[in-house]
PDB file of N, CA and C in Angstrom:
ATOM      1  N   UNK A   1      72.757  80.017 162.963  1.00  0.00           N
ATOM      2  CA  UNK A   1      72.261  81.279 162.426  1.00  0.00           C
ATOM      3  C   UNK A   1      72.816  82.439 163.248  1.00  0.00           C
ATOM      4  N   UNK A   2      73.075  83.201 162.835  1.00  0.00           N
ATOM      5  CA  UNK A   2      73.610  84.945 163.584  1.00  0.00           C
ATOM      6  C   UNK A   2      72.815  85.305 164.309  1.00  0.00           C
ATOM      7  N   UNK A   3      72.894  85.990 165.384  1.00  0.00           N
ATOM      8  CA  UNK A   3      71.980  86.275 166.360  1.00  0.00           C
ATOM      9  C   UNK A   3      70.838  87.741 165.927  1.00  0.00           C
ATOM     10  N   UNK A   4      69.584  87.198 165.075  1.00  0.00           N
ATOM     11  CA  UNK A   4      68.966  88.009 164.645  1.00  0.00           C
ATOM     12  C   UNK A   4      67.271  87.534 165.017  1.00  0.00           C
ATOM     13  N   UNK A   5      66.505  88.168 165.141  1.00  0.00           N
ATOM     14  CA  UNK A   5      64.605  88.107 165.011  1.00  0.00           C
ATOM     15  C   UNK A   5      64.687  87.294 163.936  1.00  0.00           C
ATOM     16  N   UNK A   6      63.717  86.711 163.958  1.00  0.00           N
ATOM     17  CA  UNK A   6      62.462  85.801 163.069  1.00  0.00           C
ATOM     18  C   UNK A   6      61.700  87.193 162.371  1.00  0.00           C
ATOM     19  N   UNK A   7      62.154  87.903 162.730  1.00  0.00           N
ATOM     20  CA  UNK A   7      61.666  89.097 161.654  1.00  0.00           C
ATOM     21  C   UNK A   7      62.672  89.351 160.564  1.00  0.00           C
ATOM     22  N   UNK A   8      63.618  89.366 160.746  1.00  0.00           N
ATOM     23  CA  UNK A   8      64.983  89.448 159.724  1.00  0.00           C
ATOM     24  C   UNK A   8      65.236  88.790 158.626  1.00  0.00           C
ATOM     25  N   UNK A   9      64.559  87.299 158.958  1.00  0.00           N
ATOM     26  CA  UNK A   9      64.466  86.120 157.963  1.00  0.00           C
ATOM     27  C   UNK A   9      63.859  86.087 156.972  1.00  0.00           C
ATOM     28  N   UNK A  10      64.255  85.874 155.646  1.00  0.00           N
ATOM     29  CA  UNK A  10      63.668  85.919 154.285  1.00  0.00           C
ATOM     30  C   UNK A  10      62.514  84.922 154.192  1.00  0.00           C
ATOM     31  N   UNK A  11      61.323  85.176 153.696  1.00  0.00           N
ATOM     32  CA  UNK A  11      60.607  83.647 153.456  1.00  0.00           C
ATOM     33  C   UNK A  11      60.635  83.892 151.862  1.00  0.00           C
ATOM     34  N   UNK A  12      60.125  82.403 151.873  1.00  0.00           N
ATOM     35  CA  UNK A  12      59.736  82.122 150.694  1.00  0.00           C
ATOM     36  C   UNK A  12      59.377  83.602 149.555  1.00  0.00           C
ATOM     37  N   UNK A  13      57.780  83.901 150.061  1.00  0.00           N
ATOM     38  CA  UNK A  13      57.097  84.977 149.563  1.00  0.00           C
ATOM     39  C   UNK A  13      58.336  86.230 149.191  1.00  0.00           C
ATOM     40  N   UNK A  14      59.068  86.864 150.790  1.00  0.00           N
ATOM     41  CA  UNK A  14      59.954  87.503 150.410  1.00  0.00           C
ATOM     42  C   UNK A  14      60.889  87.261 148.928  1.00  0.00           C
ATOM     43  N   UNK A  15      61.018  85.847 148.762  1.00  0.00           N
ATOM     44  CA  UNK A  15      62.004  85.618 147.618  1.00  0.00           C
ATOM     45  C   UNK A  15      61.567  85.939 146.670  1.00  0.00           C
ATOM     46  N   UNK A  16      60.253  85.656 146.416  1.00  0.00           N
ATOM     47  CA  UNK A  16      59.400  85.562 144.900  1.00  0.00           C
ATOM     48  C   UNK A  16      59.316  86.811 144.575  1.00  0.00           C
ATOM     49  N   UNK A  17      58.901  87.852 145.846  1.00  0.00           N
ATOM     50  CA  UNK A  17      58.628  89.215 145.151  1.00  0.00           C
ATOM     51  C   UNK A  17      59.950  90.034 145.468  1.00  0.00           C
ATOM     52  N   UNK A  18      61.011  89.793 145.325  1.00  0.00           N
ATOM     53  CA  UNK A  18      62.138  89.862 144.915  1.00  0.00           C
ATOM     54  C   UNK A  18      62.665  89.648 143.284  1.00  0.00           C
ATOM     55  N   UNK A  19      62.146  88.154 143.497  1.00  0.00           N
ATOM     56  CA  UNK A  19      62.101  88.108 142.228  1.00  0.00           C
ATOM     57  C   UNK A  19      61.502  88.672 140.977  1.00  0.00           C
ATOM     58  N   UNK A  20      60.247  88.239 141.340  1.00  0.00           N
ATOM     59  CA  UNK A  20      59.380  89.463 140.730  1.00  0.00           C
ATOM     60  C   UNK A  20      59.661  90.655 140.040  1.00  0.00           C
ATOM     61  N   UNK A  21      60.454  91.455 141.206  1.00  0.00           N
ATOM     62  CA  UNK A  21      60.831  92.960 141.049  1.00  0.00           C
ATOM     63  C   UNK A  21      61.753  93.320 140.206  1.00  0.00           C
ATOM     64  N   UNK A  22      63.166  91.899 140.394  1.00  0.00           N
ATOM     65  CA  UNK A  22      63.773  92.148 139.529  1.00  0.00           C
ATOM     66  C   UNK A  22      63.390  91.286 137.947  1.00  0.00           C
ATOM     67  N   UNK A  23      62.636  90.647 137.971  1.00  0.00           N
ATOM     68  CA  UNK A  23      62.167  90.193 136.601  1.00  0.00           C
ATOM     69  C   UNK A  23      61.702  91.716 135.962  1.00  0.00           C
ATOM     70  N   UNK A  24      60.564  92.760 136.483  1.00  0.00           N
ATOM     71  CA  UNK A  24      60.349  93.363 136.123  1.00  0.00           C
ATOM     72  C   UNK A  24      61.458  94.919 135.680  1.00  0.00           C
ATOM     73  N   UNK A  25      62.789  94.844 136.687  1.00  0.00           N
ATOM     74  CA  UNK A  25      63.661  95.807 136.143  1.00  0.00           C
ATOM     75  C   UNK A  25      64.619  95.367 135.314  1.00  0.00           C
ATOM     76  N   UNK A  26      64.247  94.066 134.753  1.00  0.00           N
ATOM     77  CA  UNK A  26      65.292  93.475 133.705  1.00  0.00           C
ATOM     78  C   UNK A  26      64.636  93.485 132.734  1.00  0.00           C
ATOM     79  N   UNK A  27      63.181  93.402 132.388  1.00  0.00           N
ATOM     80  CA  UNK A  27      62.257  93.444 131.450  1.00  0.00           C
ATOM     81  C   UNK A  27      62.338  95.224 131.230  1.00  0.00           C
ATOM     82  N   UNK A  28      62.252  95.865 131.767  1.00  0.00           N
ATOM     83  CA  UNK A  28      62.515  97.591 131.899  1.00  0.00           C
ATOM     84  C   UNK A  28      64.194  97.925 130.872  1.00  0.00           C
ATOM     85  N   UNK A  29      65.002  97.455 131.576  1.00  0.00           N
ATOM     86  CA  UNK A  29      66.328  97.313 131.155  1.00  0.00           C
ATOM     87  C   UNK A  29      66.276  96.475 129.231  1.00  0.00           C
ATOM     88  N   UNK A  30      65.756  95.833 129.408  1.00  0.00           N
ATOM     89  CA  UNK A  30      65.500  95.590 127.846  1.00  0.00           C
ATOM     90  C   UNK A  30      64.972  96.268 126.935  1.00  0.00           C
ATOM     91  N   UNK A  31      64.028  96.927 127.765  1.00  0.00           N
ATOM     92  CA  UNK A  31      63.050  97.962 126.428  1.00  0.00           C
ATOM     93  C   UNK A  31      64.080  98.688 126.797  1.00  0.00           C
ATOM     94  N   UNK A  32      64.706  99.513 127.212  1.00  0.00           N
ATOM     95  CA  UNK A  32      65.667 100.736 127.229  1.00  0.00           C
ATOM     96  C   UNK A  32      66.613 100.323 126.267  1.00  0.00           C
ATOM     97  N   UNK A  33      66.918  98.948 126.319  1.00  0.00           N
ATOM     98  CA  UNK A  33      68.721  99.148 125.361  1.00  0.00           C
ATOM     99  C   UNK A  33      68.106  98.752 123.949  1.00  0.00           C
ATOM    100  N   UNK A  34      66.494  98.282 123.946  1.00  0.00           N
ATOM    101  CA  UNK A  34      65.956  97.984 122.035  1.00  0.00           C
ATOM    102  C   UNK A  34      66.036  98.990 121.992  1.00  0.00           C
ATOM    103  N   UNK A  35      65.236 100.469 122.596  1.00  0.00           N
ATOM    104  CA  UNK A  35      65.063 101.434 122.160  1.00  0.00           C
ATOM    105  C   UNK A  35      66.891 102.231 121.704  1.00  0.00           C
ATOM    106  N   UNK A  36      67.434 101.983 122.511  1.00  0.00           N
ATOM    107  CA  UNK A  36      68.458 102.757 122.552  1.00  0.00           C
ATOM    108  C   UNK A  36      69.635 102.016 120.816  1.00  0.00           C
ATOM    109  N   UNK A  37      69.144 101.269 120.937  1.00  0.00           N
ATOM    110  CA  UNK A  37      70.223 100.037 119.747  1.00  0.00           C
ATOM    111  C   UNK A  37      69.158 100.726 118.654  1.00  0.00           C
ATOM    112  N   UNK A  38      67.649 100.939 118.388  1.00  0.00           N
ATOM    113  CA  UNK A  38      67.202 101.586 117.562  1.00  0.00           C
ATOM    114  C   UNK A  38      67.553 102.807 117.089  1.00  0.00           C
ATOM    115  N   UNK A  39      67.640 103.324 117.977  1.00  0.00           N
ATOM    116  CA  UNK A  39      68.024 104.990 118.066  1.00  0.00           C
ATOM    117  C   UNK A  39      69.524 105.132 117.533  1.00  0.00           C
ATOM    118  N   UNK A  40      70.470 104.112 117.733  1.00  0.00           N
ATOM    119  CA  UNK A  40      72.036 103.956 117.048  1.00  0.00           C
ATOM    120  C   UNK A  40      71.653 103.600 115.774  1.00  0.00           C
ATOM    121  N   UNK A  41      71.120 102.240 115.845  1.00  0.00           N
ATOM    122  CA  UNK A  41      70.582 102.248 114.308  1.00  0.00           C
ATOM    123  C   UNK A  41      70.365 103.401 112.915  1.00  0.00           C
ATOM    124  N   UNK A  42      69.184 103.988 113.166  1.00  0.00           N
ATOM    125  CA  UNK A  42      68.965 104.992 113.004  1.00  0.00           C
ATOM    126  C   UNK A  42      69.775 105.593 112.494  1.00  0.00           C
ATOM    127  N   UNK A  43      70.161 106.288 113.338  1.00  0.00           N
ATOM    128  CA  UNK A  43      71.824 107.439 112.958  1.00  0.00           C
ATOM    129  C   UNK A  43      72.745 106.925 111.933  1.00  0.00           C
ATOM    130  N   UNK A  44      73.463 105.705 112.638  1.00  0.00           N
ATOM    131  CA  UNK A  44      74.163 105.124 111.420  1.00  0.00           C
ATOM    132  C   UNK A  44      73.690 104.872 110.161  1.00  0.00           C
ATOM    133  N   UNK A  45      72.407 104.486 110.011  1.00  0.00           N
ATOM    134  CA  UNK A  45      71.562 104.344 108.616  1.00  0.00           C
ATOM    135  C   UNK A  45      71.585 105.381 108.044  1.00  0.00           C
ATOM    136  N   UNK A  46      71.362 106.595 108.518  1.00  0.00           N
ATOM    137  CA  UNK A  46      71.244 108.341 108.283  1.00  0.00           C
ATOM    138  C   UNK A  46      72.890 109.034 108.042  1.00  0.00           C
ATOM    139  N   UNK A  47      73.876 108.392 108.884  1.00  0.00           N
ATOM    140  CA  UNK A  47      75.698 108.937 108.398  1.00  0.00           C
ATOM    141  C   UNK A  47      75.687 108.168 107.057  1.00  0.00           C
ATOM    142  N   UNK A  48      75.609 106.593 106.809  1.00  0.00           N
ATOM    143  CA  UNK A  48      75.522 105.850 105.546  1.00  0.00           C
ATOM    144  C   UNK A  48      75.049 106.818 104.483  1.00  0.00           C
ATOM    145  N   UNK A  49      73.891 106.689 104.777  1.00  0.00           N
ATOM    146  CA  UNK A  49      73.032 107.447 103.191  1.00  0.00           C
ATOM    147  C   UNK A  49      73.775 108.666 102.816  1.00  0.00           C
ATOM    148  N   UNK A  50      74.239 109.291 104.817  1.00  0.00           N
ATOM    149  CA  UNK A  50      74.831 110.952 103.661  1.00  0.00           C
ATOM    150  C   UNK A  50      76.168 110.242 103.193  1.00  0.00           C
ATOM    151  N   UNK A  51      76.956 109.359 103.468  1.00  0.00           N
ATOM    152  CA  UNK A  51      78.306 109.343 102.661  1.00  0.00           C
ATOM    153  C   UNK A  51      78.018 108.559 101.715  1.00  0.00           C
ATOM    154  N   UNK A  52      76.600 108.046 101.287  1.00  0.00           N
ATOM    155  CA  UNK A  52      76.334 107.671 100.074  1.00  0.00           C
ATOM    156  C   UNK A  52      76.281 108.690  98.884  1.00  0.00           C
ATOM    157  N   UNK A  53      75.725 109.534  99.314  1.00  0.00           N
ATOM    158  CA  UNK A  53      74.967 110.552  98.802  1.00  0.00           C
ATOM    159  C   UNK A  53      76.284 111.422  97.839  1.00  0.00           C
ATOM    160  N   UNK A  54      76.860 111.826  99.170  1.00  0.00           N
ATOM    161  CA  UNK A  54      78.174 112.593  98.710  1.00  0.00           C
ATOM    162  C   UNK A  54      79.306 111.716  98.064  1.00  0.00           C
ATOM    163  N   UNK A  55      79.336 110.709  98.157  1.00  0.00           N
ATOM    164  CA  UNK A  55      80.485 110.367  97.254  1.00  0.00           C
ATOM    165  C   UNK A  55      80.028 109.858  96.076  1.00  0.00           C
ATOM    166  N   UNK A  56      78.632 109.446  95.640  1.00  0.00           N
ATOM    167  CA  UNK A  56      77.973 109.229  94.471  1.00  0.00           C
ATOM    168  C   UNK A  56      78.317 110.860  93.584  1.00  0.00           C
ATOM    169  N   UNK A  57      78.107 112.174  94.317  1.00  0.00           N
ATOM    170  CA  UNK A  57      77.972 112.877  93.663  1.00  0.00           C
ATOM    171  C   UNK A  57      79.184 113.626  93.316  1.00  0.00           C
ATOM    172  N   UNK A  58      80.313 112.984  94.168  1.00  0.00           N
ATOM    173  CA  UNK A  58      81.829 113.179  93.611  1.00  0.00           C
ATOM    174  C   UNK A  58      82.478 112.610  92.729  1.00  0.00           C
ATOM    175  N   UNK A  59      81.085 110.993  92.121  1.00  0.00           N
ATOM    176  CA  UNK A  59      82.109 110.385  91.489  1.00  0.00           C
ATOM    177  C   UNK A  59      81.122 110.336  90.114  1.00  0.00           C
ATOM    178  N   UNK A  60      80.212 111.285  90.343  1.00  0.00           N
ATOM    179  CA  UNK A  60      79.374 111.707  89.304  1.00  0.00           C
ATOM    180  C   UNK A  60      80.358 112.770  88.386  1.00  0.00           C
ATOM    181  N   UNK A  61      81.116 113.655  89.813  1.00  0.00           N
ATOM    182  CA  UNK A  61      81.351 114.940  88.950  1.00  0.00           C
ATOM    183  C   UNK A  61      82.567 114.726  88.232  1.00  0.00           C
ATOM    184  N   UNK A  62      83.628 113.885  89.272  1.00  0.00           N
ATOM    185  CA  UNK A  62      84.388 113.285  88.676  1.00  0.00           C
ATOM    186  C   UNK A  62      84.504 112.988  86.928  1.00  0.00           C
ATOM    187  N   UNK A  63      83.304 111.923  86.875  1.00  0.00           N
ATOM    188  CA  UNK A  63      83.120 111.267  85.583  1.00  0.00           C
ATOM    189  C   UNK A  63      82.866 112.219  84.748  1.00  0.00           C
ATOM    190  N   UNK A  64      82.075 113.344  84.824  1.00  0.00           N
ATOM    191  CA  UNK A  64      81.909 114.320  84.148  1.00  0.00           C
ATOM    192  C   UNK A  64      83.035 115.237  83.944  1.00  0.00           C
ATOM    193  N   UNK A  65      83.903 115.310  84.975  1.00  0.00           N
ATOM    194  CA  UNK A  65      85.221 116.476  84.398  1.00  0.00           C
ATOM    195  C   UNK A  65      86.097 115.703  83.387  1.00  0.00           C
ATOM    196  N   UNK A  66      86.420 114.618  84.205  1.00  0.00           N
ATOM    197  CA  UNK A  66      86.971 113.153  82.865  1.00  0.00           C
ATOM    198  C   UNK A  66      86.196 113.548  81.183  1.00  0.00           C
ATOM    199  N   UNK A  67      85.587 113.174  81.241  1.00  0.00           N
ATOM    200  CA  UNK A  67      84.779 113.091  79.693  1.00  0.00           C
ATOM    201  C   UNK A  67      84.951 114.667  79.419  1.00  0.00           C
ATOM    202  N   UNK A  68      84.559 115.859  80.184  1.00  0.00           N
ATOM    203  CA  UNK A  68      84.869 117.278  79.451  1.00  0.00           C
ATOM    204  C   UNK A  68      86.613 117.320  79.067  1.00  0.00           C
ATOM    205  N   UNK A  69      87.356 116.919  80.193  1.00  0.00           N
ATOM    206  CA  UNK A  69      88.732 117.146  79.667  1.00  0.00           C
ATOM    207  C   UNK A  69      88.899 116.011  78.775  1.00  0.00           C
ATOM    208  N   UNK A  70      88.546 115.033  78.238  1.00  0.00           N
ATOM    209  CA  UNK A  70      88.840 114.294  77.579  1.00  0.00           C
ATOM    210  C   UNK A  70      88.540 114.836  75.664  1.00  0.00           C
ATOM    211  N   UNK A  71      87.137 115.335  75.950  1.00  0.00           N
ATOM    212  CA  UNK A  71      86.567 116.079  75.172  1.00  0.00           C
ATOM    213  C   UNK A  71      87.136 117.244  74.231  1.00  0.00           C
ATOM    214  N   UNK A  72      87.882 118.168  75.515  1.00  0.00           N
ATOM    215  CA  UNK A  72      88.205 119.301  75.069  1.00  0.00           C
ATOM    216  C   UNK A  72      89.690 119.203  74.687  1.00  0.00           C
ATOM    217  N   UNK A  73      90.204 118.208  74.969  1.00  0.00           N
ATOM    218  CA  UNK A  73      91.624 118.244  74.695  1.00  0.00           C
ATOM    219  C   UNK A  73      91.987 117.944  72.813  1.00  0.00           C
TER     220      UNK A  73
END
């Protein structure tokens, strides 16, 4: 062993609440990236609908200039 105290030395206990600590900032780290993968979610669901939105209503108008020039000719 390196020339150190019997104070320096990890026990057991030391390990667990180590462990512990990081069980609990990996459990932390998870709710952050659901929330965050929700929050992308989200958005992308919300860009979708608007380029739903708008190209439904281009290919609405579309269809409608079709049939008037078809009409009027």
């Amino acid at each position: 062993m390196p020339p150190v105290g019997w104070a320096d030395v990890a026990t057991k206990q030391d390990v667990a609440l180590l462990q512990h600590d990081l069980l609990l900032v990996k459990q932390e780290l998870l709710q952050e990236l659901t929330l965050r993968d929700q929050r992308v979610d989200t958005r992308l669901e919300r860009g979708f609908r608007q380029i739903m939105v708008t190209m439904t209503t281009l290919l609405v108008a579309a269809f409608f200039a079709t049939v008037l020039a078809a009409v009027l000719r």
